[in-house]
C-alpha atoms as a PDB file:
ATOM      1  CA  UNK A   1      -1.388 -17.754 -18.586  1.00  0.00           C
ATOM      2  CA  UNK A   2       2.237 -17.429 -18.649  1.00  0.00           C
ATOM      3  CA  UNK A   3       4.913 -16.791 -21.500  1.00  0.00           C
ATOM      4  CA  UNK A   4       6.327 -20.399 -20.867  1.00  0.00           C
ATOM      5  CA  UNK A   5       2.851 -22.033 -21.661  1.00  0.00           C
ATOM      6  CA  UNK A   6       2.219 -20.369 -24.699  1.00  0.00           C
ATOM      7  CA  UNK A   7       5.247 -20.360 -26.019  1.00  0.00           C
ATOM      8  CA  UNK A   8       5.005 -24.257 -24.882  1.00  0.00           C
ATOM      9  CA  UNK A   9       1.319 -24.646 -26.301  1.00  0.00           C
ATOM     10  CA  UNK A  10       2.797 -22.715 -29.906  1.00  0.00           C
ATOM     11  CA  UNK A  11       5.476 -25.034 -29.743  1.00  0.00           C
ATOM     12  CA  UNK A  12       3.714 -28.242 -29.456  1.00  0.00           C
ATOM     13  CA  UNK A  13       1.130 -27.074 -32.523  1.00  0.00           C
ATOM     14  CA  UNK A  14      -1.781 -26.815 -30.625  1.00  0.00           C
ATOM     15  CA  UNK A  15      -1.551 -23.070 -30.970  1.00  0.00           C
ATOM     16  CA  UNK A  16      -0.577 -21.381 -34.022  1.00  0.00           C
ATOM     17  CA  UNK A  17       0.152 -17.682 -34.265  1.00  0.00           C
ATOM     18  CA  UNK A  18      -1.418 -15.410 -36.807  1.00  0.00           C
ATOM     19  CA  UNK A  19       2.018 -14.159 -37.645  1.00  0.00           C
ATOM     20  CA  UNK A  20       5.604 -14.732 -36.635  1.00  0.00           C
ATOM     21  CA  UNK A  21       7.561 -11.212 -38.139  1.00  0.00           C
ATOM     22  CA  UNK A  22      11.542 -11.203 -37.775  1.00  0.00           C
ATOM     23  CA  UNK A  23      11.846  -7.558 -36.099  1.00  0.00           C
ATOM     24  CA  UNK A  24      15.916  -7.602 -35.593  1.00  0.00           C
ATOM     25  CA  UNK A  25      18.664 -10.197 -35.834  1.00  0.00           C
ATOM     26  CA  UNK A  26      17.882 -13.310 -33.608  1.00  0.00           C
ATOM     27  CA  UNK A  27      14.380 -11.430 -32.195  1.00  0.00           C
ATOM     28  CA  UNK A  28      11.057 -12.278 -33.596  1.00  0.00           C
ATOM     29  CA  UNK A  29       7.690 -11.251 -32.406  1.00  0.00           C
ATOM     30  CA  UNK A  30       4.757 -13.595 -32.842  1.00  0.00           C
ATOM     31  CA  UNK A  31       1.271 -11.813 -33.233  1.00  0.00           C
ATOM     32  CA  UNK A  32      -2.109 -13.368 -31.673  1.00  0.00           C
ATOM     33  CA  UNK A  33      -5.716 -12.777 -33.646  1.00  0.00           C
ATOM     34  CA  UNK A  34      -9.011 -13.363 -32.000  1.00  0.00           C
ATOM     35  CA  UNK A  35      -9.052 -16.900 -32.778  1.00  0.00           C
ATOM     36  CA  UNK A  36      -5.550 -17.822 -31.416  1.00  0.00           C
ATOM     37  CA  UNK A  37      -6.578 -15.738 -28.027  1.00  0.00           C
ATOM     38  CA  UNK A  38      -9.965 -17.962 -27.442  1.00  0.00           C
ATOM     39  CA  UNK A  39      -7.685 -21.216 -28.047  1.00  0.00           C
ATOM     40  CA  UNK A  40      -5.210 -19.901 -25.556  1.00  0.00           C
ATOM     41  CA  UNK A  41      -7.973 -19.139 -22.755  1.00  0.00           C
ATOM     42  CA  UNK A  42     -10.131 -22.967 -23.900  1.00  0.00           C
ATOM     43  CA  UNK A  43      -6.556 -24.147 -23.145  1.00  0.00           C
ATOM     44  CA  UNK A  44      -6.180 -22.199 -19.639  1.00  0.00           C
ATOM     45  CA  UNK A  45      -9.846 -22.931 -19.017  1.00  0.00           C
ATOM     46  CA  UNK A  46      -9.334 -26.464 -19.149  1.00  0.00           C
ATOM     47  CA  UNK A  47      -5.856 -26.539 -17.309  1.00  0.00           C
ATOM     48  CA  UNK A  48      -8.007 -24.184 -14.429  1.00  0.00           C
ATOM     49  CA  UNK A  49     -10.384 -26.732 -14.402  1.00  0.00           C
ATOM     50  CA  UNK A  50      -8.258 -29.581 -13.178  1.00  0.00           C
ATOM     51  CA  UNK A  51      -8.240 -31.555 -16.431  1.00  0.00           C
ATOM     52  CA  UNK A  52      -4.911 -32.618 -18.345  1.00  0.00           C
ATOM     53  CA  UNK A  53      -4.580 -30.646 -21.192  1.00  0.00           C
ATOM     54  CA  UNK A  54      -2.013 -32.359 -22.857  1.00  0.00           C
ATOM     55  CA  UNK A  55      -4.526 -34.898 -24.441  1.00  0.00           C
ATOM     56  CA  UNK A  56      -6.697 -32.003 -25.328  1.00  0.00           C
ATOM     57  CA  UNK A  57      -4.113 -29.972 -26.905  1.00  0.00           C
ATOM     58  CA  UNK A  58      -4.035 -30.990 -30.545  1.00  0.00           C
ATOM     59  CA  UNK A  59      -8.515 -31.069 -30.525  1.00  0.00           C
ATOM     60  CA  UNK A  60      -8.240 -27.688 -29.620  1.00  0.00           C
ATOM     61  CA  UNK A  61      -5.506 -26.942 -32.805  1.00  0.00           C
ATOM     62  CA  UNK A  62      -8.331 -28.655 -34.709  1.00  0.00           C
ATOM     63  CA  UNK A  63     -11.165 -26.415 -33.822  1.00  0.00           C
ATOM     64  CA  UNK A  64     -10.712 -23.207 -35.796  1.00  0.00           C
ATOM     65  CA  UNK A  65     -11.882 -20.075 -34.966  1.00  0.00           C
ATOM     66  CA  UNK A  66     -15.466 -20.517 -32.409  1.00  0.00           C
ATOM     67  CA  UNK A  67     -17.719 -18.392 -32.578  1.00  0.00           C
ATOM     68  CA  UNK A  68     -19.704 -16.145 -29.806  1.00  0.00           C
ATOM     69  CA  UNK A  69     -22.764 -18.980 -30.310  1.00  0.00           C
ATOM     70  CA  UNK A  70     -20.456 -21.841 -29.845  1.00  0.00           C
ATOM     71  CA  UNK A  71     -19.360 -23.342 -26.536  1.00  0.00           C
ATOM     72  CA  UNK A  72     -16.992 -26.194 -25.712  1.00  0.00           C
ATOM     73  CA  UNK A  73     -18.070 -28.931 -24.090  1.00  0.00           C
ATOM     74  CA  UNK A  74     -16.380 -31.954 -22.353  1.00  0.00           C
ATOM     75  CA  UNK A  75     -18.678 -34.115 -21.146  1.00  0.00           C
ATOM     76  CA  UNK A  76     -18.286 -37.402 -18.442  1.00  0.00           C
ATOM     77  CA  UNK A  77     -16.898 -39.754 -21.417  1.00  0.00           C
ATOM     78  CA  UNK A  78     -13.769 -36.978 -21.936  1.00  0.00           C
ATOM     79  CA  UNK A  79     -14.670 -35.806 -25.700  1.00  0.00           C
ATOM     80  CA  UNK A  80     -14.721 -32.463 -26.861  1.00  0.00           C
ATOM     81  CA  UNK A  81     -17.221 -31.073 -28.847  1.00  0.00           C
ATOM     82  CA  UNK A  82     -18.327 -27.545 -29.962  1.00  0.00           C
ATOM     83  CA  UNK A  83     -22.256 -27.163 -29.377  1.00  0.00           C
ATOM     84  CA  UNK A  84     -24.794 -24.622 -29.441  1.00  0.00           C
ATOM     85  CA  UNK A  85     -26.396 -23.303 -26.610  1.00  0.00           C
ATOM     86  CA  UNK A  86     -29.266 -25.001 -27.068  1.00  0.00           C
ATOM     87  CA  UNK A  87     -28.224 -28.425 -27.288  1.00  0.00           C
ATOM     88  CA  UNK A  88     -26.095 -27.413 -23.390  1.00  0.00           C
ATOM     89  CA  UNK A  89     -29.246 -27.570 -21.938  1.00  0.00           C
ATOM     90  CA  UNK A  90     -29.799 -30.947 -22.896  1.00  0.00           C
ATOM     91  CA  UNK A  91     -26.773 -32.346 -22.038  1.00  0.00           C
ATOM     92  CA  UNK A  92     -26.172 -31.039 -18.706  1.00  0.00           C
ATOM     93  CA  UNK A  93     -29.021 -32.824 -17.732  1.00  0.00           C
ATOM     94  CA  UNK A  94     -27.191 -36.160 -18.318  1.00  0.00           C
ATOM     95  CA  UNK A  95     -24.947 -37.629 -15.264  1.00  0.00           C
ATOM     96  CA  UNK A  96     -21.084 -36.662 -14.900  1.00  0.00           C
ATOM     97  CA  UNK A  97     -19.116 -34.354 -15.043  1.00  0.00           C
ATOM     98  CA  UNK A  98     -18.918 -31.550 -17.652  1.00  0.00           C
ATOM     99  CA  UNK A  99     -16.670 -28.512 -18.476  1.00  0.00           C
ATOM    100  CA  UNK A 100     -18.136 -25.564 -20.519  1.00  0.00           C
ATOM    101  CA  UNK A 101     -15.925 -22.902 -22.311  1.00  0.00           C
ATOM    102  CA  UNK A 102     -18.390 -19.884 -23.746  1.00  0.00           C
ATOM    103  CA  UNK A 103     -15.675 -18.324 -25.783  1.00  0.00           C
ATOM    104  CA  UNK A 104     -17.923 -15.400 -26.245  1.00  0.00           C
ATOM    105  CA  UNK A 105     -16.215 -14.087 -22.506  1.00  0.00           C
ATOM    106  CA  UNK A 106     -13.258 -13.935 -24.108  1.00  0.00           C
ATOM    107  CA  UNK A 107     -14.658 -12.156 -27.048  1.00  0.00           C
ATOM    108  CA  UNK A 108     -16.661  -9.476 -25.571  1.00  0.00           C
ATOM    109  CA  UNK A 109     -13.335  -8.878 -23.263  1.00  0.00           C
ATOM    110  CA  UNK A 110     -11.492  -7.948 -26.268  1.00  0.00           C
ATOM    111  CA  UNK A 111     -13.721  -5.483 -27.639  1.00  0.00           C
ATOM    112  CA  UNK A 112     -15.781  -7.440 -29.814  1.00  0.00           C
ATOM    113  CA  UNK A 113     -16.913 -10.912 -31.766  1.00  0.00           C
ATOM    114  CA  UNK A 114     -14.782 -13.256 -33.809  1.00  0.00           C
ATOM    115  CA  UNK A 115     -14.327 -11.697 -37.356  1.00  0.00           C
ATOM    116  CA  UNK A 116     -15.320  -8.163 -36.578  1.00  0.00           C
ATOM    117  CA  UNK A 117     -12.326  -6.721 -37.049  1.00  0.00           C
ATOM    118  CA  UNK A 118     -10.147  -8.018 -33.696  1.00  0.00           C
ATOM    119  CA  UNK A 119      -7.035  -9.137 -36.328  1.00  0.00           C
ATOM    120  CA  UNK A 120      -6.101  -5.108 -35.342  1.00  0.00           C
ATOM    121  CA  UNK A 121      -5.995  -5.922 -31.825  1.00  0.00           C
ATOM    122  CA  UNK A 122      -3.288  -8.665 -31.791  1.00  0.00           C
ATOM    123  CA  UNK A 123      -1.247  -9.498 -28.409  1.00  0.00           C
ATOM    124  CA  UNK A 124       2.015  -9.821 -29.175  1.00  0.00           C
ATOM    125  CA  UNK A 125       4.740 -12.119 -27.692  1.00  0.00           C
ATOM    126  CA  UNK A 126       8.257 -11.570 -28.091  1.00  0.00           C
ATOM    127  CA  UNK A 127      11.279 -13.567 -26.731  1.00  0.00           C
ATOM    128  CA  UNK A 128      15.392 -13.017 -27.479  1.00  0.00           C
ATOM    129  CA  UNK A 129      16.652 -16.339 -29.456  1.00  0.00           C
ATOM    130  CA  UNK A 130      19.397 -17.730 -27.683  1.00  0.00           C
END
């Protein structure tokens, strides 16, 4: 993903940063945990697959931090819903189309699972205020 669309994503609420810290006059730096990072790539997932985000955008602000058992799931009636493995297996059985985000990809990529100790391992943004 691109500075623009997270900075647009953070802007329209649907992502919030862990922490924003003022590091000189007019520059700031915002700092990305684990949780903000697998709403950033469920975001990018989605936009990848060909769906409009934009109606997705505040459900995914909604979610909280997902876990490495969790997976998104959109199914052929457009809602999105966090469910276990398990209950995948079911539903893909069941006509339409569906888009599946295992945010445990994501996880593993960065070294780890959600809460095990990936707030150290922030990715920073930073930007000059006009």
């Amino acid at each position: 993903m691109t500075y623009r669309q997270l900075d647009y994503w953070t802007r329209k609420g649907w992502i919030d940063p862990a922490a924003v810290e003022e590091i000189s006059a007019g520059r700031r730096v915002r700092r990305y945990g684990a949780p903000e990072i697998v709403q950033c790539a469920l975001l990018a997932h989605l936009g990848g697959s060909g769906i409009d985000v934009t109606p997705y955008g505040p459900h995914v602000a909604e979610l909280g931090a997902l876990g490495p058992d969790d997976l998104v799931v959109i199914g052929p009636a457009g809602a999105l819903e966090v469910v276990a493995a398990t209950e995948l297996r079911q539903r893909v059985g069941q006509r339409g189309r569906h888009v599946v985000f295992d945010p445990e990809v994501v996880l593993r990529r960065f070294g780890g699972r959600s809460g095990d100790g990936l707030e150290a391992d922030r990715v920073e943004t930073g930007r000059r205020s006009a």
